[in-house]
Protein backbone atom coordinates (compact mmCIF):
# COMPACT_ATOMS: atom_id res chain seq x y z
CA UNK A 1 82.60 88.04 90.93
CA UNK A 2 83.09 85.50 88.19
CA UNK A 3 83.08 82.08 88.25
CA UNK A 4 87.10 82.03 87.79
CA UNK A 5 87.63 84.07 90.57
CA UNK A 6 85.09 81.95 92.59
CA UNK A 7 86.81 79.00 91.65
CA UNK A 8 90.61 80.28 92.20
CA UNK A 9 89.11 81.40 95.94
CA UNK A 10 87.60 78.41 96.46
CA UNK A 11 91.44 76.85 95.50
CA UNK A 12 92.87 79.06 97.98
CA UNK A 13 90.86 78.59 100.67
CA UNK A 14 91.35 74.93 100.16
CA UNK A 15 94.73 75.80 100.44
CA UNK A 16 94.62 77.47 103.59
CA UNK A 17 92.71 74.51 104.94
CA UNK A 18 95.53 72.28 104.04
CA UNK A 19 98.03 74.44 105.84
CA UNK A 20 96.18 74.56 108.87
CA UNK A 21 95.79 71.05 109.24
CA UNK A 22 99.15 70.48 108.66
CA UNK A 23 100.92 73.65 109.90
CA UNK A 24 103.24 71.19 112.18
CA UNK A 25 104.22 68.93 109.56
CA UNK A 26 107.52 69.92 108.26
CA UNK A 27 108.53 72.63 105.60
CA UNK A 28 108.68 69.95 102.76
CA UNK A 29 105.32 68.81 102.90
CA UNK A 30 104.04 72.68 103.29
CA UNK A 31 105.77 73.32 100.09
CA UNK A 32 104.92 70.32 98.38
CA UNK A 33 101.02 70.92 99.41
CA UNK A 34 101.43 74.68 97.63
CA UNK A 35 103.02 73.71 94.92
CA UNK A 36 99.91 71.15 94.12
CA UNK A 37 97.72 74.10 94.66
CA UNK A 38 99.66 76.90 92.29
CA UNK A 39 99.40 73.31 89.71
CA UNK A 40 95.48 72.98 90.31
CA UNK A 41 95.07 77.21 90.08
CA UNK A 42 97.50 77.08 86.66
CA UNK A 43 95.34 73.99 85.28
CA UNK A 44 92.39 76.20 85.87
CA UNK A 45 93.03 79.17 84.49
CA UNK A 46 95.03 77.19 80.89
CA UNK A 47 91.29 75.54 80.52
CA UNK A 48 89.53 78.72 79.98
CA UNK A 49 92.21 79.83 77.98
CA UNK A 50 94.60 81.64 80.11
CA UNK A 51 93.70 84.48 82.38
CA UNK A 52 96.00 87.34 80.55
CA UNK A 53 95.35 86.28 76.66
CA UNK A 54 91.49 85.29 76.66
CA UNK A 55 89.90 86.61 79.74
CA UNK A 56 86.90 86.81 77.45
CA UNK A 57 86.30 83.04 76.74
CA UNK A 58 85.98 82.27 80.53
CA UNK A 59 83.52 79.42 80.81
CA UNK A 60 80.17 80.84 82.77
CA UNK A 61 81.23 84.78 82.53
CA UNK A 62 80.07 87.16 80.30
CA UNK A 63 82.23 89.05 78.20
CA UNK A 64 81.56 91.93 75.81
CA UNK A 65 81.75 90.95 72.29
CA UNK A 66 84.63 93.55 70.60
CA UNK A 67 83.68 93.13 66.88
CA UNK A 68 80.10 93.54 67.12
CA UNK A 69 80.01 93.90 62.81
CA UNK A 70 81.19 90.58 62.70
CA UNK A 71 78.64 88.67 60.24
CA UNK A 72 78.49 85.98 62.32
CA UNK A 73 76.90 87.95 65.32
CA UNK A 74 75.10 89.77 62.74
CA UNK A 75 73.39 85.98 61.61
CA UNK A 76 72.48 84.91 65.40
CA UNK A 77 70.49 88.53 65.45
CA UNK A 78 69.22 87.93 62.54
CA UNK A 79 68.44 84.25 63.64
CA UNK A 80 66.57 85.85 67.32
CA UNK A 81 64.10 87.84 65.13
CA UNK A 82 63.38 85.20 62.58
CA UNK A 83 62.84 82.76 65.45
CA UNK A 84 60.49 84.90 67.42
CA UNK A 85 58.16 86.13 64.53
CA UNK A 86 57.59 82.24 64.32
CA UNK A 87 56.92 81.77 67.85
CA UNK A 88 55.13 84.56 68.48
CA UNK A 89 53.78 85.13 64.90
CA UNK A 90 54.85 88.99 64.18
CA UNK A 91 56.25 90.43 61.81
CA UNK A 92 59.18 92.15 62.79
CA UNK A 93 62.40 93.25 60.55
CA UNK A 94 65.47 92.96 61.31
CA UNK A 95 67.84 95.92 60.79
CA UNK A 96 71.32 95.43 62.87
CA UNK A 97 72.55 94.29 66.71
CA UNK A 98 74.00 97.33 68.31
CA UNK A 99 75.49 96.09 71.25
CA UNK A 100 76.07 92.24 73.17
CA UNK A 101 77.98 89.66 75.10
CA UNK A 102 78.60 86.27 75.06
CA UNK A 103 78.86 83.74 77.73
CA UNK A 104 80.86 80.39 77.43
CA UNK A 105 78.39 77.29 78.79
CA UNK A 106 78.46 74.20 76.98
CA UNK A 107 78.57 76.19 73.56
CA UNK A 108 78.30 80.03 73.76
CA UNK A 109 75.11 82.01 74.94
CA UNK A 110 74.73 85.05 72.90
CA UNK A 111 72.89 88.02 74.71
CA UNK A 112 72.42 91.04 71.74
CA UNK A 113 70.46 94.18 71.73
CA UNK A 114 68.98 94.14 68.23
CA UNK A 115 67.51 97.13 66.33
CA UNK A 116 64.05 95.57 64.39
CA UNK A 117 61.52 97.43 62.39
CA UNK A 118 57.91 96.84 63.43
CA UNK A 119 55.15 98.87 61.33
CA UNK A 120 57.73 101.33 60.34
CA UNK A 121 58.96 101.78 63.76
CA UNK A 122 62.37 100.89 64.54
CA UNK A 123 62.77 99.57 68.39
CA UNK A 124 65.36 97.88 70.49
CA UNK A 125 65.01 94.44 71.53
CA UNK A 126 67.42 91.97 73.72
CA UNK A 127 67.85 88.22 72.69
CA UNK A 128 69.40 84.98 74.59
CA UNK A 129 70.81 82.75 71.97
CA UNK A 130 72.03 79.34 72.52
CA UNK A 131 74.20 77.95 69.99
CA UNK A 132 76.46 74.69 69.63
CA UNK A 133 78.20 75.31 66.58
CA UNK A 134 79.28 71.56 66.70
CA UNK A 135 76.03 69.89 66.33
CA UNK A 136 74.35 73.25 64.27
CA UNK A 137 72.01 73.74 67.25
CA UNK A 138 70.41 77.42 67.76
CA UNK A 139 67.68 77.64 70.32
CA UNK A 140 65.90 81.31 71.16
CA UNK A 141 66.07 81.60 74.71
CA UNK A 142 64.16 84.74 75.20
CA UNK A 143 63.35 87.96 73.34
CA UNK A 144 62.22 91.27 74.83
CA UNK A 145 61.73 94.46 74.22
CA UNK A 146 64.13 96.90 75.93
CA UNK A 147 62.47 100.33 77.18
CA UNK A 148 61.90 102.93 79.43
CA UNK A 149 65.27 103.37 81.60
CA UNK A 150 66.83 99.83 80.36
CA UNK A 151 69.97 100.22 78.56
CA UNK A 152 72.12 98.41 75.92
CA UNK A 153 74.31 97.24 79.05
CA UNK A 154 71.94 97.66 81.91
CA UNK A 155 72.81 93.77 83.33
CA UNK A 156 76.41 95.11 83.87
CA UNK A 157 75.21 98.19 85.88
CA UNK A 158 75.26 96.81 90.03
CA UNK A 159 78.59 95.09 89.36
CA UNK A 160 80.11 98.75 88.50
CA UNK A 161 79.04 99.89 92.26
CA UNK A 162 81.79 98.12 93.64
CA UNK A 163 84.17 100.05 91.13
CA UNK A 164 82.19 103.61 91.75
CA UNK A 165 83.52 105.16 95.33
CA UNK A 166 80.67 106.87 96.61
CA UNK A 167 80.97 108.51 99.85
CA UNK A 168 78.95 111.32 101.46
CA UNK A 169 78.56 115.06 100.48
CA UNK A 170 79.36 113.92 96.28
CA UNK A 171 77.17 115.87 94.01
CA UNK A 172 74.03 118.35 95.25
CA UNK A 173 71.67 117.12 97.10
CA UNK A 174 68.47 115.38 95.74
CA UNK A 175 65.29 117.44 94.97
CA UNK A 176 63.33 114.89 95.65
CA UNK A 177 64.22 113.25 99.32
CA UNK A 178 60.86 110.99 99.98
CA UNK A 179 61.10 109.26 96.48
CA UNK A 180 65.08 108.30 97.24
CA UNK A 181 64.07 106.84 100.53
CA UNK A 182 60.97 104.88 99.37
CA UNK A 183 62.88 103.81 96.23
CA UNK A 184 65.72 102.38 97.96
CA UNK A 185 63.19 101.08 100.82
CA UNK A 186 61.17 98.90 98.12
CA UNK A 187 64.75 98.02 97.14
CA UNK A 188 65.28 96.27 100.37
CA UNK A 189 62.74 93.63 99.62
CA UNK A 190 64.14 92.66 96.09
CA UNK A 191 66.99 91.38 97.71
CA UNK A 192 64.94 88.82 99.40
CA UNK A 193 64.86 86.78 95.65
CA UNK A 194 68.18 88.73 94.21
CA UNK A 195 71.00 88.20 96.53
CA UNK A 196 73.72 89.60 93.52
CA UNK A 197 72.06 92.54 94.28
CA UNK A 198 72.74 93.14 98.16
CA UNK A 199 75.90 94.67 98.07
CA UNK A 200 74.49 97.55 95.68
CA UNK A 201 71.03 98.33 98.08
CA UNK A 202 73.76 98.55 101.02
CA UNK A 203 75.95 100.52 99.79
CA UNK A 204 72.98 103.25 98.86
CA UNK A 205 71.22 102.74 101.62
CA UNK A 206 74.16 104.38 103.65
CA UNK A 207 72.98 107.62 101.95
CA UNK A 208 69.16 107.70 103.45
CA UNK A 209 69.52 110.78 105.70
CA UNK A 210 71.28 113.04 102.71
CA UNK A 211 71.21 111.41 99.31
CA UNK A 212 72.76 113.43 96.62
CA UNK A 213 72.08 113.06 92.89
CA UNK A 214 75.16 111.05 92.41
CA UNK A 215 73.65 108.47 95.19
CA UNK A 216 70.90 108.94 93.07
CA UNK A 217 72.27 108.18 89.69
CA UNK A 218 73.44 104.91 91.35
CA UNK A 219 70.01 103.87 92.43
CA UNK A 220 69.06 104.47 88.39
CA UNK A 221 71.78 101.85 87.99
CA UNK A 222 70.40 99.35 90.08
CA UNK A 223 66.47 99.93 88.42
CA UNK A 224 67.96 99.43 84.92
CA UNK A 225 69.32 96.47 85.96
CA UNK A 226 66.03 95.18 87.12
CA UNK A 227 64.73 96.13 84.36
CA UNK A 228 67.02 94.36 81.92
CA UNK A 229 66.98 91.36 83.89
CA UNK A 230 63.24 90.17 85.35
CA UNK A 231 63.49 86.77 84.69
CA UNK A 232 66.21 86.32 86.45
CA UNK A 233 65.37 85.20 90.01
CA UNK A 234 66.15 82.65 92.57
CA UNK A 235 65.44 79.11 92.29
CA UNK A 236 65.69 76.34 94.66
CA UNK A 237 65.70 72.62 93.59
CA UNK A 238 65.04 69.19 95.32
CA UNK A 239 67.92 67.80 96.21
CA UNK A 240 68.80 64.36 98.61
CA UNK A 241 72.10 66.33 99.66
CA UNK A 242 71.23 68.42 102.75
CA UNK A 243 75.14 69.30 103.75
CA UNK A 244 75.23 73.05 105.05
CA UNK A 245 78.46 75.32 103.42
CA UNK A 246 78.65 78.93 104.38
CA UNK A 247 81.07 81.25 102.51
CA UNK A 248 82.56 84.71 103.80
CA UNK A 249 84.80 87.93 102.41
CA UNK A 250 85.18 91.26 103.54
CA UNK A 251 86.18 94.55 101.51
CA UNK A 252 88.50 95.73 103.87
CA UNK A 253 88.18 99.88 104.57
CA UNK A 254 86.15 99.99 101.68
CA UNK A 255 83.74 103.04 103.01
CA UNK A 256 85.67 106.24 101.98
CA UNK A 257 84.08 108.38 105.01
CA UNK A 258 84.52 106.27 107.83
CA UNK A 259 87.21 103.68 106.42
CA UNK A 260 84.92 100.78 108.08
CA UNK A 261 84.99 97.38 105.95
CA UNK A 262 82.09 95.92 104.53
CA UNK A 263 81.10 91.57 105.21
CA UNK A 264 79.29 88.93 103.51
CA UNK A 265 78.73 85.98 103.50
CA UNK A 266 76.17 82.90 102.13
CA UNK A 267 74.99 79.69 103.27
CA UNK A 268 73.76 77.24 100.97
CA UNK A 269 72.05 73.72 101.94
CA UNK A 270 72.88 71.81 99.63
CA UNK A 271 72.42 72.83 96.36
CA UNK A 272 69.91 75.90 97.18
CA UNK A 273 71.09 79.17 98.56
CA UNK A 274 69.39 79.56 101.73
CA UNK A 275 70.41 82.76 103.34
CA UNK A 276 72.79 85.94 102.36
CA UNK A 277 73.90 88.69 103.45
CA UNK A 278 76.23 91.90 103.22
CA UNK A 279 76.76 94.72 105.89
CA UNK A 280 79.36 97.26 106.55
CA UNK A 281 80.66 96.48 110.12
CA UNK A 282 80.29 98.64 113.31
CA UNK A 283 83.98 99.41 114.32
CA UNK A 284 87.00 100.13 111.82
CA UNK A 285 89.43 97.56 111.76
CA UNK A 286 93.16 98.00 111.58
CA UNK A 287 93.79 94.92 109.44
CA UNK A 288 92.35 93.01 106.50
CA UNK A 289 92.55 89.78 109.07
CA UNK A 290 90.39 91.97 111.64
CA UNK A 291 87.83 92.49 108.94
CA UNK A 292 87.57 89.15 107.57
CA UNK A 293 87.78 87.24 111.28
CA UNK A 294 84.59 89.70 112.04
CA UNK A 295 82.97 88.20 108.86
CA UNK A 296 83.45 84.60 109.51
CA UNK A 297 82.20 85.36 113.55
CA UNK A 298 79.18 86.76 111.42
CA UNK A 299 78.60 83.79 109.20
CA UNK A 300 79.17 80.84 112.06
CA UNK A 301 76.52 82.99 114.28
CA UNK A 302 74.22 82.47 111.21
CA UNK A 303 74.94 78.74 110.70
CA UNK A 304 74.46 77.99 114.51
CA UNK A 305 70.79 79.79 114.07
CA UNK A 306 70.05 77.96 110.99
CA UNK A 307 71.34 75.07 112.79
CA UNK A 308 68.63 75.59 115.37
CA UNK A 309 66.17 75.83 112.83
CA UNK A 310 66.67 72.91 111.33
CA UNK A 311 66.53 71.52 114.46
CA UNK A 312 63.29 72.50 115.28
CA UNK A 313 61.72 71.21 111.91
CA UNK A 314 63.03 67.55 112.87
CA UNK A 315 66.14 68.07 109.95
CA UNK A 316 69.47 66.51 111.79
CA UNK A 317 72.45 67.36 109.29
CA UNK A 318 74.67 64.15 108.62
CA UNK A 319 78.05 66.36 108.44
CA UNK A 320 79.42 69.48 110.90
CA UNK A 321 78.66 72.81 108.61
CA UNK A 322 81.22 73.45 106.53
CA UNK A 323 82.81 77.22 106.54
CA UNK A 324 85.10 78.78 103.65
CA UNK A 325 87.38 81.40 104.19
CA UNK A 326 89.67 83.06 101.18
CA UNK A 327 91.89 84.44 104.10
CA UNK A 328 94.91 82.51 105.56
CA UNK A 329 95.54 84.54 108.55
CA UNK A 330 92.21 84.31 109.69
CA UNK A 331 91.78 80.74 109.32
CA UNK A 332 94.97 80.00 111.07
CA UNK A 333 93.69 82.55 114.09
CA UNK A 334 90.70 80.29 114.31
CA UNK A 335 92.68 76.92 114.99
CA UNK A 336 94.90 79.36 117.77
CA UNK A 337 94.03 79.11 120.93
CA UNK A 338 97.11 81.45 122.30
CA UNK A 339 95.69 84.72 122.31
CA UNK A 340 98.16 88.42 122.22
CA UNK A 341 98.26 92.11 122.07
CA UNK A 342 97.43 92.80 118.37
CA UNK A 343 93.85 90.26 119.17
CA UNK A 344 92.28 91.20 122.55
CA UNK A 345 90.04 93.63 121.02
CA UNK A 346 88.51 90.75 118.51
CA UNK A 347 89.00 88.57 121.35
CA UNK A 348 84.60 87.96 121.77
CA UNK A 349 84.86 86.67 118.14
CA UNK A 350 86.91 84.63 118.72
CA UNK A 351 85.65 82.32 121.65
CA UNK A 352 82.77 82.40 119.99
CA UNK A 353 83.89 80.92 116.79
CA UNK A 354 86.44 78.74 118.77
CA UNK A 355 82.60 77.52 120.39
């Protein structure tokens, strides 16, 4: 998800917040309050250039670069390998940059796969370049070599799971079933330091009892990825703010064999992000508001535990824990107490989160 789209749900949910706490006020102010959030979403989206016409300068997400001959791409390669023969005194040439993106942060990060020549060898490397055209600041962020299964775009590759459908029976079946199963098991415990990766080692592990080699071609995805990106990683910072926020979605009928929806949600204290997590649920549900109320009854049950926790180590939170939810119906069902037909079944969930 990128940052836009975090921010825009964070707007809406906002939004829904302000409805709900004024849902008896009269029509005027309702309107009034959504016509201050379509300003604040349209103020948004004209700052990083407007959604439709530069989608690819969006501050914090990465974008492809289209004209990768352009000289001045061509420079900040040429500027990665000069930099690291210094720092790491080799003697590499540079040749070209094949493929790259660029990221908008306070100037523009520029991550490039570069072809360089080392003892007559050409290889592939990827470079992070920071640059502030402004102040004619370039700083090397890092330089490696990409090989074995990496790929020019391997950091794209678990982000394309959501877009690839997979569903049982696709493709023939795997020669090899033990190494899918302990792959995807050692899988599992990467997610303890990668949560952008949880969605992906779900959605594959669903597959355990008769992987196929298209299940298996999207495990390759996720390893390429890892390999592309180890120094990414989790990091938690001190911080004197100790306020718990938990955040929830739901991909409603997302699994194409048993049309059950998938939740998530985080918690973050403070700062740090604390806990995570993404499961398909146990029943189907017949509407989008089903799925998402069954996410948010998943992520208050996970506050009230790390509530407990906290508890127990002598850490009383100044301020109630905080819960977001992009979904209007379902925040409105929470603040109902007058329960009907079309809820009974949900009905559990919602005393609980009422509680």
């Amino acid at each position: 998800m990128q940052p836009t789209t975090r921010l825009f749900l964070l707007f809406t949910a906002l939004a829904d917040i302000s409805i709900r706490e004024n849902c008896e006020k009269s029509t005027t102010m309702a309107w009034g309050q959504n016509r201050l959030f379509l300003f604040l979403t349209a103020a948004l989206l004209l700052l990083n250039g407007g959604f439709a016409a530069r989608t690819e300068a969006l501050a914090g997400g990465w974008r492809p670069i289209k004209n990768i001959s352009d000289p001045h791409v061509q420079e900040i390669g040429e500027f990665a390998v000069t930099e690291h023969n210094k720092q790491a005194k080799e003697s590499l040439k540079f040749q070209s940059v094949v493929s790259g993106e660029t990221q908008v942060v306070s100037g523009t990060n520029y991550r490039l796969v570069v072809v360089a020549e080392d003892g007559g060898v050409s290889n592939k490397y990827e470079a992070v370049v920071w640059e502030k055209p402004w102040m004619g600041f370039r700083n090397l962020t890092s330089f490696t070599r990409v090989s074995g299964m990496m790929m020019e775009w391997a950091f794209w590759i678990p982000s394309c799971l959501g877009q690839i459908r997979l569903r049982a029976g696709d493709g023939d079946p795997v020669e090899d079933l033990h190494g899918y199963r302990s792959t995807v098991g050692a899988l599992q415990y990467v997610t303890i330091t990668r949560p952008e990766l949880s969605f992906s080692v779900n959605k594959v592990c669903q597959f355990m009892q008769n992987p196929t080699e298209e299940h298996w071609k999207a495990v390759k995805r996720i390893l390429r990825y890892l390999q592309g990106t180890l120094q990414h990683g989790l990091h938690l910072k001190k911080s004197s703010n100790l306020d718990l926020i938990g955040f929830c979605d739901a991909d409603w009928a997302s699994d194409l064999d048993d049309r059950r929806s998938t939740s998530g949600h985080c918690v973050f204290l403070g700062p740090n992000l604390i806990s995570w997590q993404s499961k398909k649920q146990h029943t189907v549900s017949r509407s989008s508001t089903e799925a998402e109320y069954r996410s948010l009854a998943g992520l208050v049950a996970e506050i009230t535990w790390l509530r407990s926790l906290l508890s127990e180590l002598q850490l009383l939170l100044a301020k109630p824990p905080l819960v977001w939810c992009d979904n209007l119906s379902t925040v409105l069902l929470s603040t109902n107490p007058v329960l009907h037909a079309r809820t009974k079944h949900i009905e559990l969930d919602l005393y609980f989160v009422h509680e």
